[in-house]
Protein backbone atom coordinates (compact mmCIF):
# COMPACT_ATOMS: atom_id res chain seq x y z
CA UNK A 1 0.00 0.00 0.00
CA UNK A 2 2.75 2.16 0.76
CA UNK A 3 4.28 1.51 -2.47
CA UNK A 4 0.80 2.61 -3.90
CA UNK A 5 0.62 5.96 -2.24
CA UNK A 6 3.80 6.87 -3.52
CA UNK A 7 3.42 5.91 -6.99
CA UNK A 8 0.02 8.20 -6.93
CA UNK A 9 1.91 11.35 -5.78
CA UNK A 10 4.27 10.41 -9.03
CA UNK A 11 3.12 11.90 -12.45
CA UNK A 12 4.63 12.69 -15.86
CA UNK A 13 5.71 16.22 -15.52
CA UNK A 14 7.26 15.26 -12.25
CA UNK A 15 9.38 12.77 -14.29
CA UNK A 16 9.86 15.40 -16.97
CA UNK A 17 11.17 17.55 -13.93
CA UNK A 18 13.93 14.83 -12.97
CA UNK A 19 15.31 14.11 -16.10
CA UNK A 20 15.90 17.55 -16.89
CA UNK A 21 17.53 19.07 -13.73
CA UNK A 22 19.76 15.63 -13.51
CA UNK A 23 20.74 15.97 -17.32
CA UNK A 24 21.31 19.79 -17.20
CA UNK A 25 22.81 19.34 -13.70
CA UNK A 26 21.45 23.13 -13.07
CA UNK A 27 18.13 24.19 -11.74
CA UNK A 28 18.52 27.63 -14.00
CA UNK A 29 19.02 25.22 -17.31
CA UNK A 30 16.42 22.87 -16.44
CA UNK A 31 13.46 25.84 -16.21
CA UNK A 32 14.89 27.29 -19.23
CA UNK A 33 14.70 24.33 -21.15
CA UNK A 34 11.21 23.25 -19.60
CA UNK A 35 10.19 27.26 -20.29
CA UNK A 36 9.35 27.00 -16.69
CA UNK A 37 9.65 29.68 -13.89
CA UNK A 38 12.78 28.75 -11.72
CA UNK A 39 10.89 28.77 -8.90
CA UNK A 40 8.51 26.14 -10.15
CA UNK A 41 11.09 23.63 -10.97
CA UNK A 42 12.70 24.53 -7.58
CA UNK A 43 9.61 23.19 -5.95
CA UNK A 44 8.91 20.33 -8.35
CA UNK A 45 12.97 19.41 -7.52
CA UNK A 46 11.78 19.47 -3.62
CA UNK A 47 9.04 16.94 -4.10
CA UNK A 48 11.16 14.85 -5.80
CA UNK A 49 13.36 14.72 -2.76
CA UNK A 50 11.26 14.30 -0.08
CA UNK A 51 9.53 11.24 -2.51
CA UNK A 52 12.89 9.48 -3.19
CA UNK A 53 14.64 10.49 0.01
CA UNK A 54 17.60 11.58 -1.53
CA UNK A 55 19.19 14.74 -2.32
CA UNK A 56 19.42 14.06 -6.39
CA UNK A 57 21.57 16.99 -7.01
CA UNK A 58 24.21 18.32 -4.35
CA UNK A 59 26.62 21.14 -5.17
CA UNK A 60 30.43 20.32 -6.43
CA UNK A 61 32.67 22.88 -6.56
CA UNK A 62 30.89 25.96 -8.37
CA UNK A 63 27.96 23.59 -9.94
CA UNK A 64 25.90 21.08 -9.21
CA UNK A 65 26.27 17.05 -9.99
CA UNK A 66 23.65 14.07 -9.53
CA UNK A 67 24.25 12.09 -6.40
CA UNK A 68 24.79 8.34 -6.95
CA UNK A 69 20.72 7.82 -6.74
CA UNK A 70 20.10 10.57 -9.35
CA UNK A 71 22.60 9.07 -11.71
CA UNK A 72 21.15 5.67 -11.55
CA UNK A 73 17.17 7.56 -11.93
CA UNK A 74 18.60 8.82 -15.18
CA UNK A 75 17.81 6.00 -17.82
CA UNK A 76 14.65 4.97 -16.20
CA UNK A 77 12.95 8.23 -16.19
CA UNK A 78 14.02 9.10 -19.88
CA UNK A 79 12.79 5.76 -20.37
CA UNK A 80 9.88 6.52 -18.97
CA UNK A 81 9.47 9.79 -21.28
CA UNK A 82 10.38 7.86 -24.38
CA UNK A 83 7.44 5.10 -23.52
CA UNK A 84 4.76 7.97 -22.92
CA UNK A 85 5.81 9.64 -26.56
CA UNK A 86 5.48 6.52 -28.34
CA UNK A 87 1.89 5.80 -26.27
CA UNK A 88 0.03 9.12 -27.49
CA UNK A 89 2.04 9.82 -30.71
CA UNK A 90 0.85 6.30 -31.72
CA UNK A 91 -2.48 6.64 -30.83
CA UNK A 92 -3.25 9.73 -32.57
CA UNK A 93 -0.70 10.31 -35.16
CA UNK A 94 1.35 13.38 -36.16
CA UNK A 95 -0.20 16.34 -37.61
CA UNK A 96 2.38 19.03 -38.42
CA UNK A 97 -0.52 21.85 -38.21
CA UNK A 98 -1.43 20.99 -34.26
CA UNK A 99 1.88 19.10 -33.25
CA UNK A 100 3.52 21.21 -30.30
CA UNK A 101 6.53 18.77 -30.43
CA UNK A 102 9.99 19.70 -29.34
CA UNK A 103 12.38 18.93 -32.26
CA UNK A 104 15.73 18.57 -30.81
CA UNK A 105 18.19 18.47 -33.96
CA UNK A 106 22.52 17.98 -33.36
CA UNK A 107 24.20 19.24 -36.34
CA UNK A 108 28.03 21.17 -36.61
CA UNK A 109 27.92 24.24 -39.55
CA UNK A 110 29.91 22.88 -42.20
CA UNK A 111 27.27 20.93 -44.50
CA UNK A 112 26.05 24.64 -46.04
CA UNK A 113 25.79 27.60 -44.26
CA UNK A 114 21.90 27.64 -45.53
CA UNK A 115 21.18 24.50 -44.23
CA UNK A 116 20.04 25.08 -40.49
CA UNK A 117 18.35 28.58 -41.07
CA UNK A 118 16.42 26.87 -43.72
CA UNK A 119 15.44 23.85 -41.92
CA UNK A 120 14.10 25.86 -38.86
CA UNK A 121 12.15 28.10 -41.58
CA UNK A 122 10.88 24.95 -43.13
CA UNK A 123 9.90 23.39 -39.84
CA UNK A 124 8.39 26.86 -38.35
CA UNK A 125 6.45 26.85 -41.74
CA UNK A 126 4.63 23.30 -41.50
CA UNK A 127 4.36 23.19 -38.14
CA UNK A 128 4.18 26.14 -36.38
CA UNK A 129 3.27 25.24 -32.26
CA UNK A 130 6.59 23.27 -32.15
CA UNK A 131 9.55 24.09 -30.50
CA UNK A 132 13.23 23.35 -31.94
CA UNK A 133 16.64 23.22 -30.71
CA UNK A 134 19.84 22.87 -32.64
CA UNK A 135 22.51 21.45 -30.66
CA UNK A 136 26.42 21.83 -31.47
CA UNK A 137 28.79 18.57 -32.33
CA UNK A 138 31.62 19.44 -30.13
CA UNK A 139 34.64 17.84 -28.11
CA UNK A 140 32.19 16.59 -24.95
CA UNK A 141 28.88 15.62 -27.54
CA UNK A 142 28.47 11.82 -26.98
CA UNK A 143 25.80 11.67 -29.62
CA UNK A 144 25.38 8.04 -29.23
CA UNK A 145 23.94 8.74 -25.58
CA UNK A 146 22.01 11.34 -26.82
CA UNK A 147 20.44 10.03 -29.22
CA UNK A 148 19.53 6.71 -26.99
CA UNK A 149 18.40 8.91 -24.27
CA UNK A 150 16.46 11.11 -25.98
CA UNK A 151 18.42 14.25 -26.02
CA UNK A 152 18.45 14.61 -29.64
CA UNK A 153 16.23 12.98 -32.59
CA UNK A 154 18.90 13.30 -34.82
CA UNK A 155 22.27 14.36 -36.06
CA UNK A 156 23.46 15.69 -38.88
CA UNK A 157 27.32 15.72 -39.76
CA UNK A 158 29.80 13.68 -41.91
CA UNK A 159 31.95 10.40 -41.09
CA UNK A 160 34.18 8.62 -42.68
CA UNK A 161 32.18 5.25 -41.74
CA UNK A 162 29.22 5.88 -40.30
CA UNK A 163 28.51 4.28 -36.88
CA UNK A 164 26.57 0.47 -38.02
CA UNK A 165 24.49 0.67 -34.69
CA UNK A 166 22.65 3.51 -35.75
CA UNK A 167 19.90 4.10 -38.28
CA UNK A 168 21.48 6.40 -40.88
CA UNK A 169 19.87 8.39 -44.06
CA UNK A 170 22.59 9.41 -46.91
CA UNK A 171 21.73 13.37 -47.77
CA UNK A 172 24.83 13.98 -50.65
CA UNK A 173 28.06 13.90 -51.29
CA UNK A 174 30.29 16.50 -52.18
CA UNK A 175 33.80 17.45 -53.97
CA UNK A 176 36.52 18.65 -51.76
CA UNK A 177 37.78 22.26 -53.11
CA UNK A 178 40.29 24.63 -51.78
CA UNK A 179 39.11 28.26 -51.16
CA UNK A 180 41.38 31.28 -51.05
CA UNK A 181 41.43 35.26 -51.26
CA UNK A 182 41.42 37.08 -54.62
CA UNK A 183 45.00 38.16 -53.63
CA UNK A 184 46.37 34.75 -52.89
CA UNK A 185 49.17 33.80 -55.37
CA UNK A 186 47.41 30.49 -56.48
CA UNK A 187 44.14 32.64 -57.57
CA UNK A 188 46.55 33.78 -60.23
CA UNK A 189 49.19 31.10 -60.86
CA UNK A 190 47.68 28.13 -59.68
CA UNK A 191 49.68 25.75 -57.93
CA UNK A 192 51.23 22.15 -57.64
CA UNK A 193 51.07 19.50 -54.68
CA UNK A 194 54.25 20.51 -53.34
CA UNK A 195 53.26 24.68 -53.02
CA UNK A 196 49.59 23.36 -52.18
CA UNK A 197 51.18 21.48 -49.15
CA UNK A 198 53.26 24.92 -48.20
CA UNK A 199 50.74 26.86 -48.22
CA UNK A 200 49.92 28.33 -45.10
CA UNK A 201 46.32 26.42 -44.66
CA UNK A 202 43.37 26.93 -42.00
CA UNK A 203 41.18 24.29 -40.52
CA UNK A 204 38.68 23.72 -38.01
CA UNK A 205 40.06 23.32 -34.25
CA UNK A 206 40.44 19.78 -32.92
CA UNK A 207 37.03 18.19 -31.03
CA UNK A 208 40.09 16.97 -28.95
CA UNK A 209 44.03 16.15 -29.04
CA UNK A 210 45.18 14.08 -31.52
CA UNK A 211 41.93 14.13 -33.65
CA UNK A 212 41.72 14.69 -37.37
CA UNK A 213 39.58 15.39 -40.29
CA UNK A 214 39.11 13.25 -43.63
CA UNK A 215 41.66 15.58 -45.57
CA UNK A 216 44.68 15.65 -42.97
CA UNK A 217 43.38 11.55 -42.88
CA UNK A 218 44.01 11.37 -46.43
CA UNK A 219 46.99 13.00 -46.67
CA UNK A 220 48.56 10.97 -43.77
CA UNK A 221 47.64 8.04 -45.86
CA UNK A 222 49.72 8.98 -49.25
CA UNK A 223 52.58 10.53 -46.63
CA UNK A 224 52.02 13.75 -46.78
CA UNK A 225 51.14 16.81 -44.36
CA UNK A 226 50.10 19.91 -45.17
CA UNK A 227 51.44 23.52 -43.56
CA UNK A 228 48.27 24.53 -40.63
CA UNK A 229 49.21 27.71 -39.44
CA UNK A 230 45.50 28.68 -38.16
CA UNK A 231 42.78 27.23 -36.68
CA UNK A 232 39.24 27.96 -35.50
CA UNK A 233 36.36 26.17 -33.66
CA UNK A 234 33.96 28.51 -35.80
CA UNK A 235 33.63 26.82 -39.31
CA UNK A 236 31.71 29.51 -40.15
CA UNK A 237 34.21 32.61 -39.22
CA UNK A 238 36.38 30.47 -41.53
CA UNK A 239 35.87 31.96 -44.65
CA UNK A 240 35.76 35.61 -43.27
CA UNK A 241 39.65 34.71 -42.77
CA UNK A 242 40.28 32.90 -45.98
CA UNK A 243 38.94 36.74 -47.65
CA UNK A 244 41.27 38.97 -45.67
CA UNK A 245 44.58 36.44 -45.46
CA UNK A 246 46.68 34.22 -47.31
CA UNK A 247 44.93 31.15 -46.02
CA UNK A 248 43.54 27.85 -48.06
CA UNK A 249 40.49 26.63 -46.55
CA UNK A 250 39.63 23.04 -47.94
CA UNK A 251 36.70 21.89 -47.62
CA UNK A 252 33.42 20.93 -49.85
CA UNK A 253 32.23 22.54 -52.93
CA UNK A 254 28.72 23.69 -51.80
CA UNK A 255 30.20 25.82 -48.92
CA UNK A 256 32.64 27.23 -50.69
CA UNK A 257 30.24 28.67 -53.67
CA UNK A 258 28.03 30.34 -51.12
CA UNK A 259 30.64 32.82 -50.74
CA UNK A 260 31.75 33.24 -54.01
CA UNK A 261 29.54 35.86 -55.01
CA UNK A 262 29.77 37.46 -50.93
CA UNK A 263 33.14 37.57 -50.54
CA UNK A 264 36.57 38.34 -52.04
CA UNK A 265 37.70 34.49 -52.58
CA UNK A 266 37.97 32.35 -55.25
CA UNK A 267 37.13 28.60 -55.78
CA UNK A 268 40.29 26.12 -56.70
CA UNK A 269 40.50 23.03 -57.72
CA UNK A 270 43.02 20.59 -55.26
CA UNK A 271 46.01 19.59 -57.16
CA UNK A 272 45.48 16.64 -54.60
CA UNK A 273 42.73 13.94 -55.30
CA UNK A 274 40.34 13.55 -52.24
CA UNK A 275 36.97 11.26 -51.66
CA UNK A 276 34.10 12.75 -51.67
CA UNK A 277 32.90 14.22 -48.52
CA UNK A 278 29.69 12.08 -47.49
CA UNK A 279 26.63 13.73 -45.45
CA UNK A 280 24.37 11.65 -43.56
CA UNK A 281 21.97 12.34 -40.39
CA UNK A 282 21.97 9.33 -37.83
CA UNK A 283 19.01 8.36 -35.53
CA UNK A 284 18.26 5.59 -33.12
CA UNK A 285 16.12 2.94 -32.80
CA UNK A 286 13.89 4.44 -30.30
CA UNK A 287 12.48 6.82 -32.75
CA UNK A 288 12.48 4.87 -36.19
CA UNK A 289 8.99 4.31 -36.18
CA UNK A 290 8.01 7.62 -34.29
CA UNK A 291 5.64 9.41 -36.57
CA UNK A 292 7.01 12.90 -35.55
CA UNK A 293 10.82 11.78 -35.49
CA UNK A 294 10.02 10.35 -39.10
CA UNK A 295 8.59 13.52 -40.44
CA UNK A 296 11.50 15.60 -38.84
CA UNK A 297 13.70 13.07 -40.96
CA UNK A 298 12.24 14.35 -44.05
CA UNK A 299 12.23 17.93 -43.64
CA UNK A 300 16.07 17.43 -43.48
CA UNK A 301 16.11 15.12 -46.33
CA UNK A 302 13.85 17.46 -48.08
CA UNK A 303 15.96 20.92 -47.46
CA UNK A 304 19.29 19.18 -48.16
CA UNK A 305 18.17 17.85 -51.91
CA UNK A 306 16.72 21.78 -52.32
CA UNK A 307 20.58 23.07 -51.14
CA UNK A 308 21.90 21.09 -53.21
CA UNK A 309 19.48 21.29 -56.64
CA UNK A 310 18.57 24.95 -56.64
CA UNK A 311 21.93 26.79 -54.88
CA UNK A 312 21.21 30.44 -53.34
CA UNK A 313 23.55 32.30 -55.11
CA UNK A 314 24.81 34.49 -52.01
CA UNK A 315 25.30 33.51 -47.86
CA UNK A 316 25.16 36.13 -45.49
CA UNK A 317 28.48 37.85 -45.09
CA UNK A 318 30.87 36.00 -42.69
CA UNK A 319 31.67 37.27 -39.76
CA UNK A 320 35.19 39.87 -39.97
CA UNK A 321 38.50 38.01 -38.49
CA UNK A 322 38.21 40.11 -35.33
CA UNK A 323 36.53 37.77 -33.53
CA UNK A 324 33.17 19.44 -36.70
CA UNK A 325 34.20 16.39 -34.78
CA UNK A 326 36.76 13.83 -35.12
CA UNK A 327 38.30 11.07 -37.60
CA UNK A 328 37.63 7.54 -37.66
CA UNK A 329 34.53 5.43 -37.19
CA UNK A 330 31.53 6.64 -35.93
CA UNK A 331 32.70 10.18 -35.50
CA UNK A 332 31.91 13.74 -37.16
CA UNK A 333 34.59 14.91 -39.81
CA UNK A 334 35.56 18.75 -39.57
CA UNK A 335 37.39 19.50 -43.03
């Protein structure tokens, strides 16, 4: 009976509540991400307490981390989540027009610089009571855990070999070009492998030490290296550089032509041959058959094949010079 009385004082916002203070670790993130009052979650986070009889959160250092209880409540209540989306979505279907899903969507900026304002537009345009967030591929994303727990529907990037555990969807492929300012030397002479490979070159920064992206791979494969002199965790402040230094960017085709026509830089072709850079987005098996994850799937689909058939002949100015992921299996490729 006991048992009973507590389950009854249990319901699915309270789970909501747990998940997302133990996963944000921060009361503040948690109410921001729940578009709740902080108060509110500070009170739902008090309940929770007194019903497991544990702190769940205690304060380390200058934050906060789960105790060993709320660590171990973590899978089970996202489980919990996941089973509830699947009950009602099921039962009633997905209809873009009422839907107030939150689309959760991990993608880095180097597939087109068009792509993620576009999607959101797309998405805001069919189905305008959901929420979305766009969340970055960087050196601490385990995007296998979050897309098994429910922390993202899908991501968006390109590997080498993509991961075999995890439903995938090809997008395109793309030619790797080099991109360089009007007044580089090779936008007038052209050049060979061996001034290529001097060439003072930029490239994304590192996810973390020792990684590598499918041209320095590639190049480490025929025994070569080329000269990086600069690097930036911004792909795209990139070509804002490139325009206003003697830097080579290389990197695909389609972002390179959408500043062409924005930018003082010039397209070349690599005197080195490189395979094609592939584009996928990867999703788990807890929300293959979800009606909403599946038409989230094909807005992406659907806005990569229009990037890629009908280019925009301009992208927004990059950012002035004042101012994704890693080699190998299973991981994002940064160019």
């Amino acid at each position: 009976m006991r048992d009973q009385a507590l389950f009854d004082k249990i319901d699915l916002h309270l789970i909501r509540v747990l998940h997302t203070v133990l996963t944000e670790r921060s009361v503040s993130r948690a109410a921001l991400r729940l578009g709740m009052y902080q108060p509110a979650v500070s009170a739902a986070l008090k309940r929770l307490r007194d019903l497991s009889g544990d702190p769940l959160l205690v304060r380390s250092g200058s934050g906060m981390v789960p105790t060993d209880a709320g660590l171990r409540m973590i899978e089970p209540s996202a489980s919990i989540l996941r089973a509830a989306e699947v009950l009602f979505t099921g039962a009633r279907g997905f209809d873009p027009q009422t839907a107030t899903h939150t689309f959760r969507v991990a993608a880095s900026d180097y597939l087109d610089p068009h792509f993620l304002p576009q999607l959101v537009s797309q998405i805001k345009s069919h189905a305008p009571l959901t929420h979305i967030e766009i969340h970055p591929l960087s050196a601490d994303s385990d995007y296998h855990a979050h897309l098994s727990q429910g922390h993202v529907d899908v991501v968006v990037g390109n590997w080498l070999k993509p991961p075999e555990d995890l439903h995938l969807g090809k997008l395109f492929a793309d030619e790797v070009v080099c991109m360089v300012s009007k007044e580089h030397p090779a936008a007038r002479r052209g050049w060979t492998q061996e001034t290529w490979l001097e060439c003072e070159h930029i490239a994304p920064t590192p996810t973390h030490p020792g990684a590598r992206g499918v041209i320095d791979d590639h190049l480490e494969g025929l025994g070569l290296a080329r000269n990086i002199t600069a690097r930036c965790p911004h792909f795209g402040l990139i070509p804002g550089m490139v325009a206003s230094s003697l830097l080579v960017m290389t990197t695909g085709r389609q972002y390179c032509e959408r500043f062409a026509n924005s930018l003082p830089v010039k397209i070349l072709e690599c005197p080195i041959d490189f395979p094609q850079l592939m584009y996928y987005q990867l999703w788990h098996e807890r929300t293959h058959a979800s009606a909403s994850a599946k038409w989230l799937r094909e807005q992406i689909k659907s806005v990569a094949a229009a990037l890629r058939s009908k280019p925009t002949p301009d992208a927004p100015a990059a950012m002035p010079p004042q101012g994704g992921a890693t080699s190998g299996p299973a991981k994002p490729v940064p160019r």
